[in-house]
Structures are given as C-alpha cells and as structure tokens.
C-alpha atoms as a PDB file:
ATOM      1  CA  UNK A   1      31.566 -29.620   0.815  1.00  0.00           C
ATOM      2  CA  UNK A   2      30.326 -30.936   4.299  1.00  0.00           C
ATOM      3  CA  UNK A   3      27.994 -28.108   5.291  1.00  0.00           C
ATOM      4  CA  UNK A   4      26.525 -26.831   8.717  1.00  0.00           C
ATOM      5  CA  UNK A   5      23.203 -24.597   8.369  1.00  0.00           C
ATOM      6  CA  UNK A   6      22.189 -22.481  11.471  1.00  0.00           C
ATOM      7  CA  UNK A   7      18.931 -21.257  10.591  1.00  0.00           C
ATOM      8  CA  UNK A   8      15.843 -22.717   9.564  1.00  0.00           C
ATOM      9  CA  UNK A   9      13.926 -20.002   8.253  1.00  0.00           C
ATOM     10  CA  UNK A  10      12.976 -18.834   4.558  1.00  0.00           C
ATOM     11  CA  UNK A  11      16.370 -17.921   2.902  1.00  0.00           C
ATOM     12  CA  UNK A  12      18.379 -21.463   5.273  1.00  0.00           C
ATOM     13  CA  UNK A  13      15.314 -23.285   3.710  1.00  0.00           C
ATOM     14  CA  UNK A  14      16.106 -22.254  -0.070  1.00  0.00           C
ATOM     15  CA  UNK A  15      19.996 -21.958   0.351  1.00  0.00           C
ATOM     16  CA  UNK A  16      20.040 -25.274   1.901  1.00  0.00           C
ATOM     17  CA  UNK A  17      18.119 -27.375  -0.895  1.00  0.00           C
ATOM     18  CA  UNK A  18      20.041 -25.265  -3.267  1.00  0.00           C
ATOM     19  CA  UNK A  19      23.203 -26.731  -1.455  1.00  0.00           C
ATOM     20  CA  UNK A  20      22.302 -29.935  -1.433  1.00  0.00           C
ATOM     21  CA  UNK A  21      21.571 -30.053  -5.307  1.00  0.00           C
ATOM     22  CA  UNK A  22      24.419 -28.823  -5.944  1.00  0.00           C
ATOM     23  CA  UNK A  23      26.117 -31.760  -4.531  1.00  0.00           C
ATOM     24  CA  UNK A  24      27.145 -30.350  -1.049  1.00  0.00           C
ATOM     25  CA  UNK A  25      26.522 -32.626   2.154  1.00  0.00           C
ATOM     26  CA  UNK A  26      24.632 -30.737   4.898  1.00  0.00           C
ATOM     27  CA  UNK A  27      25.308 -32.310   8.083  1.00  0.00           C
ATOM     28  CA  UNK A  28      23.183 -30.495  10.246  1.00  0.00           C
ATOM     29  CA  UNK A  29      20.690 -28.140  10.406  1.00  0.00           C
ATOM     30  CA  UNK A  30      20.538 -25.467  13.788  1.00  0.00           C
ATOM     31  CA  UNK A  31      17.270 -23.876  14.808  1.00  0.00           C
ATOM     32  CA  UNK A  32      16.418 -22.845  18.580  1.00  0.00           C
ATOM     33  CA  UNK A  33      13.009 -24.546  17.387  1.00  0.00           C
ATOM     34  CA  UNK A  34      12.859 -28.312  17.615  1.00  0.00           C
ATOM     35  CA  UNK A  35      10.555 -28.414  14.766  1.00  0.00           C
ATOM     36  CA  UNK A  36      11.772 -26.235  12.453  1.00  0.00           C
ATOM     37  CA  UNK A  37      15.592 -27.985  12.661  1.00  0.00           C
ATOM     38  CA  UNK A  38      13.687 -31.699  12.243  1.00  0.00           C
ATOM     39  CA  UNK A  39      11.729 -30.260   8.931  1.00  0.00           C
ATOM     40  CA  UNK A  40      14.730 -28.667   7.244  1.00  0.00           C
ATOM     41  CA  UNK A  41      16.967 -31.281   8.059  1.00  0.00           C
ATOM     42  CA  UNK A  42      15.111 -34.308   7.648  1.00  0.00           C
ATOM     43  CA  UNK A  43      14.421 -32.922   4.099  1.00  0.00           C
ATOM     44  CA  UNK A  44      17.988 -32.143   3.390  1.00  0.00           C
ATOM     45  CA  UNK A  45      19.512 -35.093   4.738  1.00  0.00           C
ATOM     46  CA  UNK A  46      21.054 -33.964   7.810  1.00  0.00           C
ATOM     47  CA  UNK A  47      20.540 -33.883  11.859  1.00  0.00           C
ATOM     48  CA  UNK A  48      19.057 -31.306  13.828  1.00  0.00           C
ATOM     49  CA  UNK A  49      20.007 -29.856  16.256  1.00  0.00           C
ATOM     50  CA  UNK A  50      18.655 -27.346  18.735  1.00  0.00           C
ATOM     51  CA  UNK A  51      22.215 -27.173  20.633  1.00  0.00           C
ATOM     52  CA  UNK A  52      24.874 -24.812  19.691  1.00  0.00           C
ATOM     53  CA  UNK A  53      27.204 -26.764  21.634  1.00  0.00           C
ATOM     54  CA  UNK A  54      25.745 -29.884  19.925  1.00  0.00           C
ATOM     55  CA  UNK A  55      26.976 -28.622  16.350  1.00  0.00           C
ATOM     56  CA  UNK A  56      29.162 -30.481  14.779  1.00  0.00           C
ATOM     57  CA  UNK A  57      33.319 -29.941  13.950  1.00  0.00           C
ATOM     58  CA  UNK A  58      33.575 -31.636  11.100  1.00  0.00           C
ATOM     59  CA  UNK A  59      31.612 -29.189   8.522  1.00  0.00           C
ATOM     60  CA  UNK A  60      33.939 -27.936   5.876  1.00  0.00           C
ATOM     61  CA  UNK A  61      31.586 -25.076   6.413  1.00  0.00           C
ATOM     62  CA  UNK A  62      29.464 -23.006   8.569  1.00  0.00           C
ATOM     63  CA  UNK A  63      26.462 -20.710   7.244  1.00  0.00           C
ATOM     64  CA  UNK A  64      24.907 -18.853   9.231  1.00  0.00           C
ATOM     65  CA  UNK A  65      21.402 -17.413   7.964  1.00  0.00           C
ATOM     66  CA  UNK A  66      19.475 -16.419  10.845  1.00  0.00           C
ATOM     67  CA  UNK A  67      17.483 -13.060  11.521  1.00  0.00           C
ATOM     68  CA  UNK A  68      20.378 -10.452  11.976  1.00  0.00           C
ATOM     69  CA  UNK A  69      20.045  -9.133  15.159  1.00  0.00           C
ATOM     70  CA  UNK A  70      21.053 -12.630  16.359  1.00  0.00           C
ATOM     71  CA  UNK A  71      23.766 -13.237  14.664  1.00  0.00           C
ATOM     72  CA  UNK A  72      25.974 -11.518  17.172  1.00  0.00           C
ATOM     73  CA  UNK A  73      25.084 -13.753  19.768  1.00  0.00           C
ATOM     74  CA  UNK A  74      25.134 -17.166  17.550  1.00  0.00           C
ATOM     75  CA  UNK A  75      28.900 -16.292  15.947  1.00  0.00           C
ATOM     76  CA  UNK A  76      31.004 -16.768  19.298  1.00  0.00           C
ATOM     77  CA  UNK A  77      29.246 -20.234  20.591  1.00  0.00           C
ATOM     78  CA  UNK A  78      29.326 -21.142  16.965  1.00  0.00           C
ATOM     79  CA  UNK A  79      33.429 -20.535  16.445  1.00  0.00           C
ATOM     80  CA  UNK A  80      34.657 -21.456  19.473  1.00  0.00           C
ATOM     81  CA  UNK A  81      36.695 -24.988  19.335  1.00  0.00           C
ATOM     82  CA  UNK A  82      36.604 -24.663  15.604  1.00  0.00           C
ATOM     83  CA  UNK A  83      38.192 -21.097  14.564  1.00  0.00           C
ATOM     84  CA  UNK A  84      39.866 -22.729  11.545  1.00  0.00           C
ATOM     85  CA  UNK A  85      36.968 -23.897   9.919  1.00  0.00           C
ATOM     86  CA  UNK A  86      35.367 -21.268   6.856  1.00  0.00           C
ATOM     87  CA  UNK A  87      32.230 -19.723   8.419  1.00  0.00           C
ATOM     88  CA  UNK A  88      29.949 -17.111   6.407  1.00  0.00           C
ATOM     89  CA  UNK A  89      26.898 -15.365   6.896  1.00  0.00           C
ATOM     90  CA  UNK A  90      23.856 -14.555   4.800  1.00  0.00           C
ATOM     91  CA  UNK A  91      22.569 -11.313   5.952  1.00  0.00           C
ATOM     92  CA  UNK A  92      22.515  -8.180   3.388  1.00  0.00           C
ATOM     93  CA  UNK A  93      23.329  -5.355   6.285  1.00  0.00           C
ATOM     94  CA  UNK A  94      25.762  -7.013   8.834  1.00  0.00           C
ATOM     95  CA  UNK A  95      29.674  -6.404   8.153  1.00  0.00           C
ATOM     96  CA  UNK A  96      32.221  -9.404   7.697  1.00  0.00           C
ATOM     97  CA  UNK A  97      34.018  -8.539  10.874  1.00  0.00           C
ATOM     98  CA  UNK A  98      30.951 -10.212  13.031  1.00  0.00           C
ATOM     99  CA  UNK A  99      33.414 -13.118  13.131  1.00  0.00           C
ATOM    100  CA  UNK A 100      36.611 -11.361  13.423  1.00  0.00           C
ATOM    101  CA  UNK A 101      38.958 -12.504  16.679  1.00  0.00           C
ATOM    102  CA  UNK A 102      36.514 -15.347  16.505  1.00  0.00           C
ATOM    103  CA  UNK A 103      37.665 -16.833  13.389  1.00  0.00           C
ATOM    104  CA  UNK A 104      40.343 -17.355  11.019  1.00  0.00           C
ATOM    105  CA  UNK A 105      38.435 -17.153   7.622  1.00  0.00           C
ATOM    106  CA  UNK A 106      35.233 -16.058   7.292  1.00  0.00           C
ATOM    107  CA  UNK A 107      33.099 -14.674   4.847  1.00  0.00           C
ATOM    108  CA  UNK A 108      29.901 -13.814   3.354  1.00  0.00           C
ATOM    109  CA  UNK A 109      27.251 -15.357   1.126  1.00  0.00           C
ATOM    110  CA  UNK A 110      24.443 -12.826   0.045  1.00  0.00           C
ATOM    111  CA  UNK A 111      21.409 -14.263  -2.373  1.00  0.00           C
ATOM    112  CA  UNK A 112      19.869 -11.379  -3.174  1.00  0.00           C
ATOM    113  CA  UNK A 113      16.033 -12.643  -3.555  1.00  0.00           C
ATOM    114  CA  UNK A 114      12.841 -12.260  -1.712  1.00  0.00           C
ATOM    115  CA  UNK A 115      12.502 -16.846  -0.520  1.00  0.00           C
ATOM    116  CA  UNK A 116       9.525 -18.076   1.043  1.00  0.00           C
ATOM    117  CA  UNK A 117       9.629 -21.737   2.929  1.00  0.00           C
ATOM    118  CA  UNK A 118       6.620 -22.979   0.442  1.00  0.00           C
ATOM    119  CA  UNK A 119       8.113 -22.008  -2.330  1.00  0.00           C
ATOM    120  CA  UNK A 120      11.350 -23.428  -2.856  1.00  0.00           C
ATOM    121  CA  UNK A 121      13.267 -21.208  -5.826  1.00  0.00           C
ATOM    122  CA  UNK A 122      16.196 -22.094  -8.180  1.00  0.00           C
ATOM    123  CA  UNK A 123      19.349 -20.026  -7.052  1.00  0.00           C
ATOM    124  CA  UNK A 124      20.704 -20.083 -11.235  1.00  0.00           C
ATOM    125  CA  UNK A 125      19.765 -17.064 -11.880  1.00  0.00           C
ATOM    126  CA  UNK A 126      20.186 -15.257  -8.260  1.00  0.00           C
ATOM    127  CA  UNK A 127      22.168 -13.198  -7.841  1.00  0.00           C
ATOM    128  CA  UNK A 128      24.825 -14.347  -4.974  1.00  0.00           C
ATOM    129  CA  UNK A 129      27.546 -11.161  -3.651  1.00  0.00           C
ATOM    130  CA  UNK A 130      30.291 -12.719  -2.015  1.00  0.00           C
ATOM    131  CA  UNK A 131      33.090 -11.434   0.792  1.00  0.00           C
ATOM    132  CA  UNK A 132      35.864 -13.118   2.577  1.00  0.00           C
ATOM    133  CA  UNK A 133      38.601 -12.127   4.597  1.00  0.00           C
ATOM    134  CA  UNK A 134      41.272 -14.031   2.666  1.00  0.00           C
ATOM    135  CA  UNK A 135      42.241 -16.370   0.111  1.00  0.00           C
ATOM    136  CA  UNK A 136      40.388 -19.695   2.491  1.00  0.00           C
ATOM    137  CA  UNK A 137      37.254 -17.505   2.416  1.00  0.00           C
ATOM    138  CA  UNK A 138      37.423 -16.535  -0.974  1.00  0.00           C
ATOM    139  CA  UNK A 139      38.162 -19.359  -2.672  1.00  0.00           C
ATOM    140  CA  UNK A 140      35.576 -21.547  -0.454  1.00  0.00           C
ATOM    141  CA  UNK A 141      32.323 -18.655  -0.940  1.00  0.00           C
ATOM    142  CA  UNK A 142      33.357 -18.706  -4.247  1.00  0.00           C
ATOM    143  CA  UNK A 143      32.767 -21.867  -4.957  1.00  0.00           C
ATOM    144  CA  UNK A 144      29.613 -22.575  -2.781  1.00  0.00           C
ATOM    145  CA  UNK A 145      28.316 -19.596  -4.882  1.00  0.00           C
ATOM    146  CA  UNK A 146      29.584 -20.729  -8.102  1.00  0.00           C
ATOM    147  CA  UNK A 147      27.803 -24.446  -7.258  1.00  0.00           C
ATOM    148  CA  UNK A 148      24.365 -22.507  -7.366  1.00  0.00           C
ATOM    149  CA  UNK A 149      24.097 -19.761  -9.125  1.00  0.00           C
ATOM    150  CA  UNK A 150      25.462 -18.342 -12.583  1.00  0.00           C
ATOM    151  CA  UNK A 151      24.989 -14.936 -10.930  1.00  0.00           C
ATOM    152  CA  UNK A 152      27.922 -14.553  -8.880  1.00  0.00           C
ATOM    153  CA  UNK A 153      30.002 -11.057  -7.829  1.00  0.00           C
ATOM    154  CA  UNK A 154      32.194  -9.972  -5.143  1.00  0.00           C
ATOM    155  CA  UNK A 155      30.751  -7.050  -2.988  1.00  0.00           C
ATOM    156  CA  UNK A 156      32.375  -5.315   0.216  1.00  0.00           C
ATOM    157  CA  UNK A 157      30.384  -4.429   3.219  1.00  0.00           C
ATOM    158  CA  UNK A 158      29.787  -1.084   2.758  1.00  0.00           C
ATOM    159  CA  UNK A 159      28.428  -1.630  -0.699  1.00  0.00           C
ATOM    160  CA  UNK A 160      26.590  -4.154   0.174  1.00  0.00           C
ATOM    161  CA  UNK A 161      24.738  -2.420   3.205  1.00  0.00           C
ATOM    162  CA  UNK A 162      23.728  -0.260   0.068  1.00  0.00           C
ATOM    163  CA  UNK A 163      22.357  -3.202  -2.073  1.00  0.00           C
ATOM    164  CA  UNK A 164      20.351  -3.984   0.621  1.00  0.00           C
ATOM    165  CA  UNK A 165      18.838  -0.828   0.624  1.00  0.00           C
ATOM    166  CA  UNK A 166      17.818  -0.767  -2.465  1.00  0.00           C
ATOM    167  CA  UNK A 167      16.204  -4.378  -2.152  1.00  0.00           C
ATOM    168  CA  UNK A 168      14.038  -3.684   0.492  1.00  0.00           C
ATOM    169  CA  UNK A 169      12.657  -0.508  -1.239  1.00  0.00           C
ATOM    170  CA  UNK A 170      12.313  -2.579  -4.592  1.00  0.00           C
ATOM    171  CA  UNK A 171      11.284  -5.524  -2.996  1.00  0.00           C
ATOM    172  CA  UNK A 172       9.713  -5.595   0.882  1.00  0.00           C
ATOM    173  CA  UNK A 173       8.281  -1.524   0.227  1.00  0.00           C
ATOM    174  CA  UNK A 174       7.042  -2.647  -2.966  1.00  0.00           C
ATOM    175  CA  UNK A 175       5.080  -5.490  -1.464  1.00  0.00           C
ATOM    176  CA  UNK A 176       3.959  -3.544   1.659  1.00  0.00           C
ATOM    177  CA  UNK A 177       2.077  -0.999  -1.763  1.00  0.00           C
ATOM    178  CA  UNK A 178       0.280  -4.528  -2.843  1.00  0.00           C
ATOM    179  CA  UNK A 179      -0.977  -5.035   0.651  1.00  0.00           C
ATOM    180  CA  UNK A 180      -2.047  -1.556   1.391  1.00  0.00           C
ATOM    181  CA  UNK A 181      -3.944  -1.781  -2.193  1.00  0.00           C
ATOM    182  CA  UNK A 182      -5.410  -4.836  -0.889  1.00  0.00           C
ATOM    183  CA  UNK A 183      -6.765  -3.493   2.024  1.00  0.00           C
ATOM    184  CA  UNK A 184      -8.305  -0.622   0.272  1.00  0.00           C
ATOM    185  CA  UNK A 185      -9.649  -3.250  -2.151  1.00  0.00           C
ATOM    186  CA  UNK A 186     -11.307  -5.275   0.609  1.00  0.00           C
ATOM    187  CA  UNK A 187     -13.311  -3.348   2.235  1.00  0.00           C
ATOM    188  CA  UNK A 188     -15.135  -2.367  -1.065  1.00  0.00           C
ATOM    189  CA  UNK A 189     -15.567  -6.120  -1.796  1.00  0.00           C
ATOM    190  CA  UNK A 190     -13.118  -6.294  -5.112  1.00  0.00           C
ATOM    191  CA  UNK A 191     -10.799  -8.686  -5.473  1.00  0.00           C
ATOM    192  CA  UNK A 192      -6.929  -8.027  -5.262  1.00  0.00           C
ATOM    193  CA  UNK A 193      -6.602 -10.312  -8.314  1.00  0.00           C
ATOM    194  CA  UNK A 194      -7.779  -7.685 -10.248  1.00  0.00           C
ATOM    195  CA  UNK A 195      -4.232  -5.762  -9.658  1.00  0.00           C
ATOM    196  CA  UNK A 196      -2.516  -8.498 -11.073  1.00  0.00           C
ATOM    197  CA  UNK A 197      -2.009  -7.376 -14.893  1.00  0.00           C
ATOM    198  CA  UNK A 198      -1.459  -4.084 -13.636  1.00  0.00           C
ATOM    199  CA  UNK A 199       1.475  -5.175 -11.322  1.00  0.00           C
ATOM    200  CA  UNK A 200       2.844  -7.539 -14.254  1.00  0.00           C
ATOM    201  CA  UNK A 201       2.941  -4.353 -16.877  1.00  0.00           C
ATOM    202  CA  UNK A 202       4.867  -2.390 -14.808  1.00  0.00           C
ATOM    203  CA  UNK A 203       7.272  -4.932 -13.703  1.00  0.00           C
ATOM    204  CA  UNK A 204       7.256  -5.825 -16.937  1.00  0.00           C
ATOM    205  CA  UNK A 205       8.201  -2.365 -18.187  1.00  0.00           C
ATOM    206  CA  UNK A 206      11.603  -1.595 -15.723  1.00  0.00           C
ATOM    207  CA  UNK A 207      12.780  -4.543 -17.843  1.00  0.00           C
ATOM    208  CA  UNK A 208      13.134  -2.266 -20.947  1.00  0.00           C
ATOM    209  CA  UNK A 209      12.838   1.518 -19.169  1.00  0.00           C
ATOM    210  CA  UNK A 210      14.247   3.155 -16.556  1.00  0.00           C
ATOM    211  CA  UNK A 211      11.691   3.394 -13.621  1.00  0.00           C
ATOM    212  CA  UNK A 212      11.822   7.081 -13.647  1.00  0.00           C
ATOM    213  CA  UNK A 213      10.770   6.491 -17.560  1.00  0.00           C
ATOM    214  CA  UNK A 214       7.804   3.867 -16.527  1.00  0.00           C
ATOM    215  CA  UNK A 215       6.242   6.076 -13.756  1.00  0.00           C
ATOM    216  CA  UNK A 216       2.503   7.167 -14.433  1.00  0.00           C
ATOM    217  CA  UNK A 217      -0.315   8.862 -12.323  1.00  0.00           C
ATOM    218  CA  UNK A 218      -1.362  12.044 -10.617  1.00  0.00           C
ATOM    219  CA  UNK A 219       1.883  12.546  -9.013  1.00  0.00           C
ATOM    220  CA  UNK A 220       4.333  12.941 -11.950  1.00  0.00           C
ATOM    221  CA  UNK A 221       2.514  15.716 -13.383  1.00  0.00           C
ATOM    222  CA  UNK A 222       1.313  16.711  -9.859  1.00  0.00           C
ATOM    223  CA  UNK A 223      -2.270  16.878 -10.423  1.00  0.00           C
ATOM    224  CA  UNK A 224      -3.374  18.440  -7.131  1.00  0.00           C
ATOM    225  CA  UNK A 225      -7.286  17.848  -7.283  1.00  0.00           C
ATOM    226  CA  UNK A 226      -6.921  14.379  -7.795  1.00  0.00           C
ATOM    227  CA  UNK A 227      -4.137  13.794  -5.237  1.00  0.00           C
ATOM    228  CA  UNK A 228      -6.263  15.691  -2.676  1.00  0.00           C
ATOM    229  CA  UNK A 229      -9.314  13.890  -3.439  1.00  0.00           C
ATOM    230  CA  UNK A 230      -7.118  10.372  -3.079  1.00  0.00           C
ATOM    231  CA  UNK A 231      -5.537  11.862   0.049  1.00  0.00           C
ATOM    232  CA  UNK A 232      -9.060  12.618   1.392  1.00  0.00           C
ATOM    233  CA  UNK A 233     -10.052   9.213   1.199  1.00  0.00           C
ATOM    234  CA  UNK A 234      -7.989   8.215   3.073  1.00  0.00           C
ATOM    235  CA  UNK A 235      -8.569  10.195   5.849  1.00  0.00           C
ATOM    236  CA  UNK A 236      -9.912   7.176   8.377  1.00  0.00           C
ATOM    237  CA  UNK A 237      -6.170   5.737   8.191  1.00  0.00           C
ATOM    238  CA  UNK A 238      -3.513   8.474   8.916  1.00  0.00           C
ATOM    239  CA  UNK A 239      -0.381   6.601   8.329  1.00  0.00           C
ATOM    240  CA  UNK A 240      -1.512   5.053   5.062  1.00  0.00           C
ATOM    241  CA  UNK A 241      -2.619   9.221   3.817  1.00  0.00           C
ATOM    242  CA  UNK A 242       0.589   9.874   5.048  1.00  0.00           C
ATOM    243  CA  UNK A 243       2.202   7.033   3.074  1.00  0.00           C
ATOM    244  CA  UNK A 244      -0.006   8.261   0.058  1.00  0.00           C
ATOM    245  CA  UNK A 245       1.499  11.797   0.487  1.00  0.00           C
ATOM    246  CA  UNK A 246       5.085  11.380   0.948  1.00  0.00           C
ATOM    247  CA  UNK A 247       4.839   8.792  -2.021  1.00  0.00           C
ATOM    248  CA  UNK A 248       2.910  11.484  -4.221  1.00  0.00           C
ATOM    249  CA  UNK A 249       5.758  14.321  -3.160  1.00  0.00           C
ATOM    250  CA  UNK A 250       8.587  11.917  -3.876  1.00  0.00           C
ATOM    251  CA  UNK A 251       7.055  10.855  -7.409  1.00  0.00           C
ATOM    252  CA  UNK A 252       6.745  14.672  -8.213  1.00  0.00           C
ATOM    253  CA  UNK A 253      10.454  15.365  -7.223  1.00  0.00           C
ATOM    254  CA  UNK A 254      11.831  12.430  -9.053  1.00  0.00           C
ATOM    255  CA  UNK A 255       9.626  13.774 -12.239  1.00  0.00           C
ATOM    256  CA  UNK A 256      11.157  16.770 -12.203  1.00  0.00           C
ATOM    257  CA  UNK A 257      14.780  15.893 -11.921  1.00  0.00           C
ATOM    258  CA  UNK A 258      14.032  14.484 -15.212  1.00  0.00           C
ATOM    259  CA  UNK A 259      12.612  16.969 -16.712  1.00  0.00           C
ATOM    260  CA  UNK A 260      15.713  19.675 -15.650  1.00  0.00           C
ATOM    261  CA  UNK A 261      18.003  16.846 -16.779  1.00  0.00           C
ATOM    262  CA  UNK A 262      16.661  17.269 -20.066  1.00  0.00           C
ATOM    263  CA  UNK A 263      16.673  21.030 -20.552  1.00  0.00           C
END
C-alpha cells in the first residue's frame, strides 16, 4: 500500500520501517520538525514534509502517530480534500471518532510496545489491536496489521482506553521504579547494573505465575519495622516516600485479597 506517516517520533519511526519491510511504499513522512521528517524519510524512502497542506493525495493510506493531544488538531488539515482515502491513528487512549464528519473510513492501528528511535524492534510478535468504522477500514488495518505482525486482534475504544491502562502501569510505571532505584543507587556510588538479574527474575517469573503469585518483600506480609525504616530513608524526597508508601499499602491489599480468596 502507498503509505503517508505523520509523525516522526519513536512508535512513526518503528511502524514505519516495519511498513516498509513489509513491502508497503511510504511516500512521505510529516513532522513539524524539518529534521526529524528528512531522517525518517530519507531512511524509509520517502519525502518530507513539514507542510500539512504539502501532504500528498495519492497515499492509499494515512497514519497518524503523533503525541495525542495533537491529534485533534492534525486530523481536519489532514482529511480535508481527501475524505475518501483510509486514515488511522496509533494512539492507545484516543477514540475512533477523532476523524468522524472528517472522513469516510477511518480506523485505528494500536502496537502495543514500549519503541525507542535507536532501537528499531521487529513488530512479529507485537501485539497490533485494530478498529475501523467499516468494511474499507477493516479490511485495509487489517491487512497493514497482518503485513507486520502475527499478533493481530480487533479491540473497540473503550476497551482499548483500558489496555492502555494497563500498559503504562506495566510498562512506563514500571520503568519510572528502575529510575527511582537508580537514583537511590547513585548517590551511594553502586551501579544500577547490579539490578539487572533481579529485574530479569521477576520478569522472568510473570511468564509462568500470576504477578500476585511472584510478589515478594516487606509489603506482602506487611512487615512494619522494615517498611518504616525504608520509609524513613527516604525522608529527604517526599514524593518518592510517598511513592514508597502507597506502593507498600497497595502490595499489602493485593496480598490479602489472595489470601481471603483462598479461605
């Protein structure tokens, strides 16, 4: 398919090489940043283009994977002259209807992954939750999806709003932990390499248990003197203490459910 990419960033950077080996054609690659459309597109084979009156109408399709709170304003420049083209979006919280009265099919292509610009992934084993607003959409986000990835299931809006969810505390909270641990590390002089078996073991174990099953520490059994004594040190940064806390309380809670569940 001949393929228009608005957005340059992390997940356009992966989706669009992932495109492109699949066979697609991307014609053009958007970005309000002159730089960032030249590097993307020159390695993908296309134009850039800084211009969203500059884009151009003879894309099969348009994908639109930009930060979300600017996808609002991209959509109506975007469909306007071409409202029977198939345009989708990328974003894990924003609804389909961003392009309804604006377009005739539309759609959405979701790669649920954490993508980085310097580290370009394979998308066969992502998994991809697709939308569209009727048989066009379908059949076209479908396909795009099907081109790239093995992983590949149809997902409303509302349910997908709660996928997302549930990414960014598996993923982006999770990572936010490592950097806070980090932090802590650094100013005693270790090393956060040291973590890294640690984090591997217990990624390694949600693989096999449920991660109410895998969860160690202080805080499942509630071990007060040693939470207190953690929370203490912790005193010279309130918000991570009050990360530490709420983290502790929510471990206990979760702990318990279990237990009732098995009385």
């Amino acid at each position: 398919m001949k393929i228009v990419l608005i957005g340059a960033g992390n997940l356009a950077t992966n989706l669009g090489h992932a495109l492109l080996e699949a066979g697609n054609d991307i014609l053009q690659v958007y970005s309000r940043t002159a730089g960032s459309a030249t590097v993307l597109a020159d390695s993908l084979g296309g134009s850039p283009v800084t211009d969203l009156d500059k884009i151009n109408s003879n894309a099969d399709v348009y994908i639109v994977a930009v930060k979300d709170s600017v996808i609002a304003d991209i959509v109506p420049h975007l469909c306007k002259g071409r409202a029977e083209k198939v345009f989708l979006h990328t974003a894990g919280s924003i609804p389909i209807d961003v392009f309804k009265g604006m377009a005739l099919h539309y759609g959405v292509l979701y790669p649920m992954q954490t993508f980085s610009k310097d580290k370009i992934l394979s998308f066969s084993d992502i998994p991809c939750f697709v939308e569209g607003n009727d048989d066009m959409a379908v059949n076209t986000v479908i396909a795009l999806a099907k081109s790239i990835s093995i992983r590949v299931f149809p997902l409303n809006s509302t349910t997908r709003k709660q996928m997302h969810l549930a990414a960014v505390f598996a993923c982006n909270f999770v990572n936010h932990c490592y950097e806070i641990s980090s932090e802590i590390l650094a100013k005693h002089g270790i090393p956060f390499e040291i973590m890294l078996p640690l984090i591997d073991e217990t990624a390694n174990k949600v693989h096999s248990l449920p991660p109410v099953e895998a969860q160690t520490g202080p805080a499942v059994r509630y071990d007060q003197n040693v939470i207190r004594m953690q929370s203490d040190l912790l005193k010279d940064n309130p918000l991570f203490k009050q990360i530490y806390e709420c983290m502790s309380i929510s471990i206990h809670h979760a702990a318990e459910k279990k237990t009732k569940s098995y009385d």
